[in-house]
Protein backbone atom coordinates (compact mmCIF):
# COMPACT_ATOMS: atom_id res chain seq x y z
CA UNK A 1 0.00 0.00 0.00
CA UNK A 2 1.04 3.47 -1.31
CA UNK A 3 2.31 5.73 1.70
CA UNK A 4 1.63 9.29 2.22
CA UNK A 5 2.61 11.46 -0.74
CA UNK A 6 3.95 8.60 -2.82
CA UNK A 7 2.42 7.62 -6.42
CA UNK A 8 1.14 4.13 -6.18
CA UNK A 9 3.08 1.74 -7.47
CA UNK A 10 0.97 0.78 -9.97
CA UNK A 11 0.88 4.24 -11.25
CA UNK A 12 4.03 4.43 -11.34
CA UNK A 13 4.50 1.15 -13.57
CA UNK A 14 2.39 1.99 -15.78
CA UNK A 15 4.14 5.79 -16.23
CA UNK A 16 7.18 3.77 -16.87
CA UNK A 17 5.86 1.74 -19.05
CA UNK A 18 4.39 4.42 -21.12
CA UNK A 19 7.76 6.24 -20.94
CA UNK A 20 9.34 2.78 -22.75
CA UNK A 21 6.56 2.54 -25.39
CA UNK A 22 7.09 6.14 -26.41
CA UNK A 23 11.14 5.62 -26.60
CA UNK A 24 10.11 2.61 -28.50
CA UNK A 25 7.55 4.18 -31.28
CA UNK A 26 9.78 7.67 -31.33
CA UNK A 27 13.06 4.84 -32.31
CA UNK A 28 11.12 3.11 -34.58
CA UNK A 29 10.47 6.64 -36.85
CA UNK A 30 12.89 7.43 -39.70
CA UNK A 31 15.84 9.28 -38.96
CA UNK A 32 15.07 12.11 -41.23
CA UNK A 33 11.80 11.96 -39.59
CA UNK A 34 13.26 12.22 -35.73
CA UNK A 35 15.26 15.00 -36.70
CA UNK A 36 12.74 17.07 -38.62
CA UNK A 37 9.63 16.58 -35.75
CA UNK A 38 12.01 18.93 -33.00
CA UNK A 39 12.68 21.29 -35.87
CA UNK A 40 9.09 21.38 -37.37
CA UNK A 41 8.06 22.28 -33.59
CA UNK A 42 10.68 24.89 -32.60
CA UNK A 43 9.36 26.37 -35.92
CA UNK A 44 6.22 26.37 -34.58
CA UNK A 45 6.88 28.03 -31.71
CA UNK A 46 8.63 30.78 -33.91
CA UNK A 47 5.83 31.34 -35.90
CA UNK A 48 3.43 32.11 -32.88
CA UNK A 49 5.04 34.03 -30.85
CA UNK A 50 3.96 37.53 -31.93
CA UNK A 51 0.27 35.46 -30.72
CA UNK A 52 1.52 34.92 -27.63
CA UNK A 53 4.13 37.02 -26.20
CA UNK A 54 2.03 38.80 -24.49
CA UNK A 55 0.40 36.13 -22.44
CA UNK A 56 4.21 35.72 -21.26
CA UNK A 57 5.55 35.92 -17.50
CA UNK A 58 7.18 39.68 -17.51
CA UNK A 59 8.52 38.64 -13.58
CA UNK A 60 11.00 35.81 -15.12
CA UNK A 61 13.96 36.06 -12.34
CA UNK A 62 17.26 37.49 -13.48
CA UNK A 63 16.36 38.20 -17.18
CA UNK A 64 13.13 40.01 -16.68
CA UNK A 65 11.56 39.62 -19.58
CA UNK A 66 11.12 37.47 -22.47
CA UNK A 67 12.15 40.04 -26.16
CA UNK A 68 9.61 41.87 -27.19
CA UNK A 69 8.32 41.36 -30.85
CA UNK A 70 10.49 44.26 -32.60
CA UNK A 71 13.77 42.95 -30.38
CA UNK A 72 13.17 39.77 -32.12
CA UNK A 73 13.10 41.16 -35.54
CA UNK A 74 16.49 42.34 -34.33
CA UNK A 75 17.36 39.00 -33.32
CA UNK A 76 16.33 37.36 -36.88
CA UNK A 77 18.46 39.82 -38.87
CA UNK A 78 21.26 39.70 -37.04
CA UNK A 79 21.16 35.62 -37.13
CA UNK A 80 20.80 36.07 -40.83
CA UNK A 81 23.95 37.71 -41.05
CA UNK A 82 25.71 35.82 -38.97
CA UNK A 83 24.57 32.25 -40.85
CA UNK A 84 26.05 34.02 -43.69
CA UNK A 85 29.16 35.00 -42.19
CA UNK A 86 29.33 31.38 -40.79
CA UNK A 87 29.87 30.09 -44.62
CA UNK A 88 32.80 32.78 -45.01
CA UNK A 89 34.56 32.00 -41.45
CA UNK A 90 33.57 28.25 -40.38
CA UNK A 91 32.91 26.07 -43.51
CA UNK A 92 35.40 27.85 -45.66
CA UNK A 93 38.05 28.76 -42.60
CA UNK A 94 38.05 32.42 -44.07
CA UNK A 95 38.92 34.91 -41.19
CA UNK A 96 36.56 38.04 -42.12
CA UNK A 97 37.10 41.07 -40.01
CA UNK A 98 34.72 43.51 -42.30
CA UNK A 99 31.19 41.86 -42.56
CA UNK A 100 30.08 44.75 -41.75
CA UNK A 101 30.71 46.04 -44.96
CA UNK A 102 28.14 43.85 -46.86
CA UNK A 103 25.53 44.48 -44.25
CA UNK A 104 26.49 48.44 -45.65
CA UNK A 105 26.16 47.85 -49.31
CA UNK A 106 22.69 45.88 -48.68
CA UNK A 107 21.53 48.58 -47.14
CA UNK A 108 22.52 51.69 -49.15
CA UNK A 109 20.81 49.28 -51.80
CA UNK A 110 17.44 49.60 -50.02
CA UNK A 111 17.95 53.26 -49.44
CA UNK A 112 18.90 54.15 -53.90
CA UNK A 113 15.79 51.87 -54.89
CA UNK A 114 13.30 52.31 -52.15
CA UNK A 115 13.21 55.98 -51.39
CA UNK A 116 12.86 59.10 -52.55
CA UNK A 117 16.43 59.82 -52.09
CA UNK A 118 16.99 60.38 -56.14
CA UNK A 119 14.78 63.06 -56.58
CA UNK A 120 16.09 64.13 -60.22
CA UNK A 121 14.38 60.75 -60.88
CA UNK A 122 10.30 59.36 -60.69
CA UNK A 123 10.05 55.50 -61.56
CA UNK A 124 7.20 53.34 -59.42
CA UNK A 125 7.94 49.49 -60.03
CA UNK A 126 5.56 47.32 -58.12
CA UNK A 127 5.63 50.17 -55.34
CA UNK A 128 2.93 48.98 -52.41
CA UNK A 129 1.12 51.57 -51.15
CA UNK A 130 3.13 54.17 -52.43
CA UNK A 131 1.64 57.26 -54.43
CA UNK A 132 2.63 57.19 -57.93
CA UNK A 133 3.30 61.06 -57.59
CA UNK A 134 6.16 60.79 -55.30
CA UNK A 135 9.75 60.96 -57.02
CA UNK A 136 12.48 59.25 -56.25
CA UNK A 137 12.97 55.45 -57.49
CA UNK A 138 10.27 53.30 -55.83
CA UNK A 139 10.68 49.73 -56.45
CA UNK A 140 8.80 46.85 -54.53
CA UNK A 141 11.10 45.82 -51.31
CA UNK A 142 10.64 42.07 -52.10
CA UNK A 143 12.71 42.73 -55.58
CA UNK A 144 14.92 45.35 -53.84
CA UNK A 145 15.83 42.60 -51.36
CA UNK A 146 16.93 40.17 -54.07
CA UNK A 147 18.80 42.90 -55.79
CA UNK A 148 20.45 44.08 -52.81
CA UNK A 149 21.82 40.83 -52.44
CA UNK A 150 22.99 40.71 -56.02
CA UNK A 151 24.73 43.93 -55.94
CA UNK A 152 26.21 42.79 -52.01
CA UNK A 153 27.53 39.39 -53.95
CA UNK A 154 29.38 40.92 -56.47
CA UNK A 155 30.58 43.79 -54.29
CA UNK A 156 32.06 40.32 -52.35
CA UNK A 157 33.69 39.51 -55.45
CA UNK A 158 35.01 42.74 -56.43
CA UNK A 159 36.53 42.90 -52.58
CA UNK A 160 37.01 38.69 -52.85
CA UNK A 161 39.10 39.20 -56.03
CA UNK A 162 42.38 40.71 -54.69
CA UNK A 163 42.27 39.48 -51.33
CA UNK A 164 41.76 35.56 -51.14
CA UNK A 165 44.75 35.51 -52.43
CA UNK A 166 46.49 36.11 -49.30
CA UNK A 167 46.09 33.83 -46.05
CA UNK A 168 45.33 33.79 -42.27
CA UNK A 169 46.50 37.42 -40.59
CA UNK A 170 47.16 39.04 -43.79
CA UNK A 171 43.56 37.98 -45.20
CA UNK A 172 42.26 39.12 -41.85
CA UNK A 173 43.51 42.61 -42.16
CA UNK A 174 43.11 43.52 -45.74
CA UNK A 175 38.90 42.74 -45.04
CA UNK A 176 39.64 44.71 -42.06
CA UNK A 177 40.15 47.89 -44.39
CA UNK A 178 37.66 46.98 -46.32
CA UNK A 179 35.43 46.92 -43.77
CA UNK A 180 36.31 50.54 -42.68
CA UNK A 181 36.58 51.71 -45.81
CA UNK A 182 33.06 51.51 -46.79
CA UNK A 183 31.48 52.71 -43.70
CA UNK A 184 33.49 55.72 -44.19
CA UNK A 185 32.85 55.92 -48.21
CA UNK A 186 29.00 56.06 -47.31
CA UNK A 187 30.07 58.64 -44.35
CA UNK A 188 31.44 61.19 -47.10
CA UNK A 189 30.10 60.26 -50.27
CA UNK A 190 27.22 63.14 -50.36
CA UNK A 191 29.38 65.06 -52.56
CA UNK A 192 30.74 63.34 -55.32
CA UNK A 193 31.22 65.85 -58.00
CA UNK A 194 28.17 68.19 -57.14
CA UNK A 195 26.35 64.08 -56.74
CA UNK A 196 24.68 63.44 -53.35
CA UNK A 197 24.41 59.45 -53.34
CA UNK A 198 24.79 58.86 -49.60
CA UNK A 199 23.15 61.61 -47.93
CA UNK A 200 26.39 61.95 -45.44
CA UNK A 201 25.87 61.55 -42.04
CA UNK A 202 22.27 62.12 -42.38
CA UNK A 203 21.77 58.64 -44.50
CA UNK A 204 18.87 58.01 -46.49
CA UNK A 205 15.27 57.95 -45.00
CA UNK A 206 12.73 57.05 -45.08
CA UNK A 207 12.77 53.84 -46.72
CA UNK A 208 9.68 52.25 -48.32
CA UNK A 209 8.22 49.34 -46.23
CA UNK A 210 7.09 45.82 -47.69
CA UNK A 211 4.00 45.17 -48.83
CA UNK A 212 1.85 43.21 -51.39
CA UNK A 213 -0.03 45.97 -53.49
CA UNK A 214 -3.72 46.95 -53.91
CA UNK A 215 -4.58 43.72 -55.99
CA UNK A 216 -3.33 40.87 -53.67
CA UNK A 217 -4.89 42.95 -50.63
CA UNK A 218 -8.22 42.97 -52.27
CA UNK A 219 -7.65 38.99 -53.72
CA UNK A 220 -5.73 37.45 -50.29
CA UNK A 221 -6.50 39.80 -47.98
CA UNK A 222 -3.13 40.64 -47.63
CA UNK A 223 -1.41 43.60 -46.35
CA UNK A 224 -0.99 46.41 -48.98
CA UNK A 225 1.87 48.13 -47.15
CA UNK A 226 3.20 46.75 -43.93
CA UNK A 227 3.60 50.86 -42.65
CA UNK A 228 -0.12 50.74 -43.18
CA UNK A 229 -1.12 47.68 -41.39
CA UNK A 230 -2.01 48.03 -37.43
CA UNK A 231 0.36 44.58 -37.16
CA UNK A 232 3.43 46.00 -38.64
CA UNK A 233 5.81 44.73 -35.96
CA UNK A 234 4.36 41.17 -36.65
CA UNK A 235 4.53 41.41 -40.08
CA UNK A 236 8.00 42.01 -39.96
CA UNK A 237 8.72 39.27 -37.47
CA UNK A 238 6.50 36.69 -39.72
CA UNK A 239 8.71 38.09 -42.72
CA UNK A 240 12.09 38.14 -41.30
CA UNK A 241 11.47 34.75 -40.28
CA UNK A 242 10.34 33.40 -43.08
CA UNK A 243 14.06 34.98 -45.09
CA UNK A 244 15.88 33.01 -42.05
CA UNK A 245 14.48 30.08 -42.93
CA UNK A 246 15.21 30.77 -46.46
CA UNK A 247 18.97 31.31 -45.36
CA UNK A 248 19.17 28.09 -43.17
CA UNK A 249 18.02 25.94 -46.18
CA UNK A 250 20.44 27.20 -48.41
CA UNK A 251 23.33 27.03 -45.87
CA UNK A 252 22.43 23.50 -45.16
CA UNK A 253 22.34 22.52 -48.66
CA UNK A 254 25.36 24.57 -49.62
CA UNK A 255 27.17 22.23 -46.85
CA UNK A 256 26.10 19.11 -48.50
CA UNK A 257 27.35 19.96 -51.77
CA UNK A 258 30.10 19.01 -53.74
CA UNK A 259 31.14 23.16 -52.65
CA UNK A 260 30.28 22.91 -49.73
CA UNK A 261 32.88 19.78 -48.91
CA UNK A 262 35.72 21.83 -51.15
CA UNK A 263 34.97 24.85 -48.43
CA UNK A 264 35.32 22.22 -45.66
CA UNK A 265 38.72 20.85 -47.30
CA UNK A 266 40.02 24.86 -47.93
CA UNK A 267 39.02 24.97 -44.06
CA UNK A 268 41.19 22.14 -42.95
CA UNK A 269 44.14 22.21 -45.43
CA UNK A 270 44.29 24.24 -48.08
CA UNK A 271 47.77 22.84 -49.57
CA UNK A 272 46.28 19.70 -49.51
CA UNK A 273 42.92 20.70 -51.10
CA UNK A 274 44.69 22.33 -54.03
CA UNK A 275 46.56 18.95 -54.51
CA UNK A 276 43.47 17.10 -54.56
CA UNK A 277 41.95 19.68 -57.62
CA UNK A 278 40.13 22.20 -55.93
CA UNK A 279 40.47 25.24 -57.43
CA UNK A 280 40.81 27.74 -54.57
CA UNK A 281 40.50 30.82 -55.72
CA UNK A 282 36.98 30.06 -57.43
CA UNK A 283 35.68 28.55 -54.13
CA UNK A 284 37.20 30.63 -51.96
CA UNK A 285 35.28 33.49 -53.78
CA UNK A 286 32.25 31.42 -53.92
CA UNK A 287 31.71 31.35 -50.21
CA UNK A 288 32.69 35.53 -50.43
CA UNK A 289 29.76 36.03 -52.72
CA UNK A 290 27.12 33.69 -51.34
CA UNK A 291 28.04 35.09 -47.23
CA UNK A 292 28.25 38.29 -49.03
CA UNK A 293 24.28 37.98 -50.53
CA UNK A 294 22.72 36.82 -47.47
CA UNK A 295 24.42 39.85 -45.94
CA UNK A 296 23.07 41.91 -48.13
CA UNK A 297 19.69 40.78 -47.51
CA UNK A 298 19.40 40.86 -43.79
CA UNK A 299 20.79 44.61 -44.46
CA UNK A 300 18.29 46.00 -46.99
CA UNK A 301 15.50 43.84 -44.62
CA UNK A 302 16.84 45.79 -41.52
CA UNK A 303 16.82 49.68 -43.03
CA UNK A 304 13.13 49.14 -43.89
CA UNK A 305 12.36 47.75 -40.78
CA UNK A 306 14.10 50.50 -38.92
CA UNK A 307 13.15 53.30 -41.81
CA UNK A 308 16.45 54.64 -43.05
CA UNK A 309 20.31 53.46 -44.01
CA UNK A 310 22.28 55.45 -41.50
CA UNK A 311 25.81 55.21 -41.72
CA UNK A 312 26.33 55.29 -37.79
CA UNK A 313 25.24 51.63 -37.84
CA UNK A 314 27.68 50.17 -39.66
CA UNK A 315 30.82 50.50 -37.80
CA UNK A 316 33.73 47.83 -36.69
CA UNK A 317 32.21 46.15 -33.39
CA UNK A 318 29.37 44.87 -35.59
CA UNK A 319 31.75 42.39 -37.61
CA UNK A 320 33.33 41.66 -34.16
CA UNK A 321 30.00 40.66 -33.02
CA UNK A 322 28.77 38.52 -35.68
CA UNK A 323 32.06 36.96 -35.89
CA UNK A 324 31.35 36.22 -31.93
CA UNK A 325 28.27 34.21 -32.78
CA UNK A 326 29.76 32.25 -34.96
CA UNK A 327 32.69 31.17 -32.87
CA UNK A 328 30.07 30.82 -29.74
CA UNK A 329 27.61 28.58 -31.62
CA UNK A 330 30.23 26.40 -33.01
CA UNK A 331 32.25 27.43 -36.47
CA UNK A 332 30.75 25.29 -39.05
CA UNK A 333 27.33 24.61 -37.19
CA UNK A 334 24.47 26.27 -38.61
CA UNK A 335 22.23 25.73 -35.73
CA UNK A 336 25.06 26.84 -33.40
CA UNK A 337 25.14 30.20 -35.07
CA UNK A 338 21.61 30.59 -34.61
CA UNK A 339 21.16 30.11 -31.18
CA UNK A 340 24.53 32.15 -30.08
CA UNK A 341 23.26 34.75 -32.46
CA UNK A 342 19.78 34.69 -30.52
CA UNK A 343 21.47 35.23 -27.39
CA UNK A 344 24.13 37.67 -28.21
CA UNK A 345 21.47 39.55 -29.89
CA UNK A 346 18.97 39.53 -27.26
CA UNK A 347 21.66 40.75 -24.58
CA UNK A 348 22.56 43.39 -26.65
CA UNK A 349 19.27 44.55 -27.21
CA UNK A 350 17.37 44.29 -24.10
CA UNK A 351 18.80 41.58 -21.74
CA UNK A 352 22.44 43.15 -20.56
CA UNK A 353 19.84 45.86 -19.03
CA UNK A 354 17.30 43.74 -18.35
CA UNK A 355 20.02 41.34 -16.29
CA UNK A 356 21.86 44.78 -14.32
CA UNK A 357 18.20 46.14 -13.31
CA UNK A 358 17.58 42.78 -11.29
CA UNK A 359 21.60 42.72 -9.79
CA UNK A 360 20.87 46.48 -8.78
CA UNK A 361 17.66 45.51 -7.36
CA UNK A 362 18.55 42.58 -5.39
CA UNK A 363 22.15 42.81 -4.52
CA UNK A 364 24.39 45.45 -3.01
CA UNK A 365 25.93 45.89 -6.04
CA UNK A 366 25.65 48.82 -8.04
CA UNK A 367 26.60 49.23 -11.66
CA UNK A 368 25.62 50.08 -15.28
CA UNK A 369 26.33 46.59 -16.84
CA UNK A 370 25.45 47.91 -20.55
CA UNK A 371 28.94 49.97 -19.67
CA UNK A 372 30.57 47.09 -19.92
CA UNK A 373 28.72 45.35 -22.47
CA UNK A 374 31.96 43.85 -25.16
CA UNK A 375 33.85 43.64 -22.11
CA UNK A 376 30.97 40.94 -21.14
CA UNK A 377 30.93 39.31 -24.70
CA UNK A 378 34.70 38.82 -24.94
CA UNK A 379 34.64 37.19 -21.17
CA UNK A 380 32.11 35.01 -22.87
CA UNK A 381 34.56 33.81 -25.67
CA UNK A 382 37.33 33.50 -23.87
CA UNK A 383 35.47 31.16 -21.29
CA UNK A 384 34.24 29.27 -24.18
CA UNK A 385 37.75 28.75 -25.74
CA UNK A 386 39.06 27.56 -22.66
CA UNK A 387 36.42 25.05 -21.83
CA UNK A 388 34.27 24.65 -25.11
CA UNK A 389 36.32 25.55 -27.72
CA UNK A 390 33.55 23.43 -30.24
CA UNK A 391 30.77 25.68 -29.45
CA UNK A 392 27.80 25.50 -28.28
CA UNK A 393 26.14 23.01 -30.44
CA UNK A 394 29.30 21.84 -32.72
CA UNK A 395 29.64 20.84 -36.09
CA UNK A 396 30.59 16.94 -35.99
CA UNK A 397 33.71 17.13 -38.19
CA UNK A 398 35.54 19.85 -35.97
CA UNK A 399 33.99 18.44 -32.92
CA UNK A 400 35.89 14.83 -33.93
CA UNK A 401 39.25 17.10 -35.20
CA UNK A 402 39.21 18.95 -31.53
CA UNK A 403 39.06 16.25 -29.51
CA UNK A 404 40.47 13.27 -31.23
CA UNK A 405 43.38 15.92 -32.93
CA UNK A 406 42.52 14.77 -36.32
CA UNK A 407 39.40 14.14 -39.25
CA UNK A 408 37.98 10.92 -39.77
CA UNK A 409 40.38 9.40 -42.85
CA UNK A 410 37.52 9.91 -45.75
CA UNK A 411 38.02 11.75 -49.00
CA UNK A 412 37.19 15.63 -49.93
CA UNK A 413 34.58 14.56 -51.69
CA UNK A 414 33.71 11.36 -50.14
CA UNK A 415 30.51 9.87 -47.54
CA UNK A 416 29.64 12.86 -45.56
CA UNK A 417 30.40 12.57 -41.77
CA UNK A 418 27.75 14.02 -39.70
């Protein structure tokens, strides 16, 4: 007989054996199956949140609060750029130091074709719910998003061309300048010859918003302009998401393929890899390009979500901290990148504040921790060096070279080891 506060045994048999029927069924699924079913519902969860965030705990201890709807924009963009960066730095083993520059260019792109910055100008292309009186060049932010991460790609390989050439530090510091040197271009390039193309310091705004046009509002109900709509926050989250998901897929598959296994052999020796056949500067300016579009993307996506292309956001600590989320998730690891890139994100946004409110509040201690914010993240990577140096969720192949100090003995181009 069952004492006091004690499940019957009985129950408790039958939980177990309900626990081992479950195990059994979820073993006996496919394994493409098993590892789609936690994806499909973290997806899920994605999708709904601007339904239910605000049914959320705002008391949560330490962190406060959960990110608000427009932080997590923030958070999708920046993890969009960083997955991008990721096929640069960890499946190609390219040390980029001026990401930041493509992020630039995609932006800049949004501001020429989706304002009325050119005045001297009037041309309406698909514009959503945009008089067709207003100058300027007004072109529909779904096609200014693909060409923004056209013109980023083969900005990549215009910067790609003379610099893959050169290795480790010396590749490192040439994107360096290039990094700087566009931020600064955009800075001062409101006089060109009597020619205003930046706008200075004052960058370009406003910046059209997305939207699907009078005829697939009145057809599908949807949103002619996303300015317009009362859900405008959402609609950006819902769309930002949806171009992550976008960017995952085509990482993942990028990975698999035949360029995607002469990145990983660049990565782990490129002497090697050019005896083999692979031609390195053509790959290595591949994986430029392609980090370089998604880049370019997330960059034209952010200036219309935050209205303008101001050249005050694209400075030097950015490219440090995307490079940081790729090193934290795990270099090579797609899913790494997008958690670390989540957090990092999310810290820098609201929860460094969030986190020094609550140690104000219930310890002696008294300090502005957002003071101290990159001091924070580089604390972070050093700790993870020292005791994680995979990441935190790691790619299998430099998880096996880290800990068993070399790859698996397969061939470039051979079975792929998960």
């Amino acid at each position: 007989m069952a004492t006091e506060g004690t499940a019957p045994v009985g129950f408790r048999d039958r939980l177990r054996g309900f626990r081992h029927e479950l195990g059994r069924e979820w073993r006996r699924l496919p394994p493409r199956a098993r590892s789609l079913i936690p994806g499909i519902a973290l997806l899920a969860l994605a999708a709904l949140y601007p339904v239910y965030y605000d049914s959320l705990p705002t008391s949560v201890p330490v962190i406060q609060n959960f990110p608000s709807v427009s932080t997590a924009v923030i958070m999708i963009v920046f993890i969009m750029m960083a997955v991008g960066l990721n096929i640069v730095v960890g499946y190609c083993g390219l040390l980029d130091l001026g990401y930041v520059a493509f992020y630039a260019v995609g932006a800049y792109t949004a501001g020429w074709l989706a304002s009325g910055h050119f005045q001297q100008v009037k041309l309406h292309l698909g514009s959503a719910g945009i008089s067709t009186e207003l100058r300027g060049i007004h072109i529909n932010l779904w096609i200014v998003l693909l060409l923004a991460g056209c013109l980023t790609a083969l900005a990549g390989i215009l910067i790609g061309l003379p610099t893959l050439r050169l290795r480790g530090d010396y590749l490192a510091i040439v994107t360096l300048g290039f990094g700087e040197i566009i931020p600064q271009f955009v800075r001062n390039a409101d006089d060109i010859g009597g020619f205003n193309l930046t706008a200075g310091s004052f960058g370009i705004n406003p910046i059209d918003t997305p939207g699907f046009g009078t005829g697939l509002n009145e057809a599908l109900g949807l949103p002619v302009n996303f300015q317009q709509s009362f859900d405008r926050i959402n609609l950006f989250y819902w769309s930002a998401l949806a171009l992550l998901m976008i960017t995952i897929f085509c990482s993942v598959q990028l990975r698999d393929s035949r360029l995607g296994r002469a990145w990983i052999a660049i990565r782990e020796d490129e002497t090697a890899a050019a005896a083999m056949g692979v031609p390195l500067m053509r790959t290595k300016t591949w994986s430029y390009a392609i980090g370089a579009f998604f880049g370019g993307v997330a960059g034209a996506f952010y200036a219309s979500f935050k209205g303008g292309a101001f050249p005050s956001e694209f400075y030097f600590n950015i490219s440090v901290f995307l490079l940081c989320m790729v090193i934290l998730g795990g270099m090579g690891s797609v899913w790494g990148v997008v958690v670390a890139g989540a957090i990092l994100t999310w810290l820098n946004q609201e929860g460094l504040a969030n986190i020094g409110g609550w140690v104000n509040r219930e310890t002696p201690l008294r300090f502005d921790v957002t003071e101290v914010q990159f001091g924070l993240y580089g604390i972070i990577i050093v700790l993870m060096m020292l005791f994680r140096p995979v990441g935190l969720i790691p790619e299998g192949r430099r998880k096996r070279e880290l800990e068993q100090g070399g790859l698996p003995t397969d061939t470039l181009y051979g079975e792929r080891h998960e």
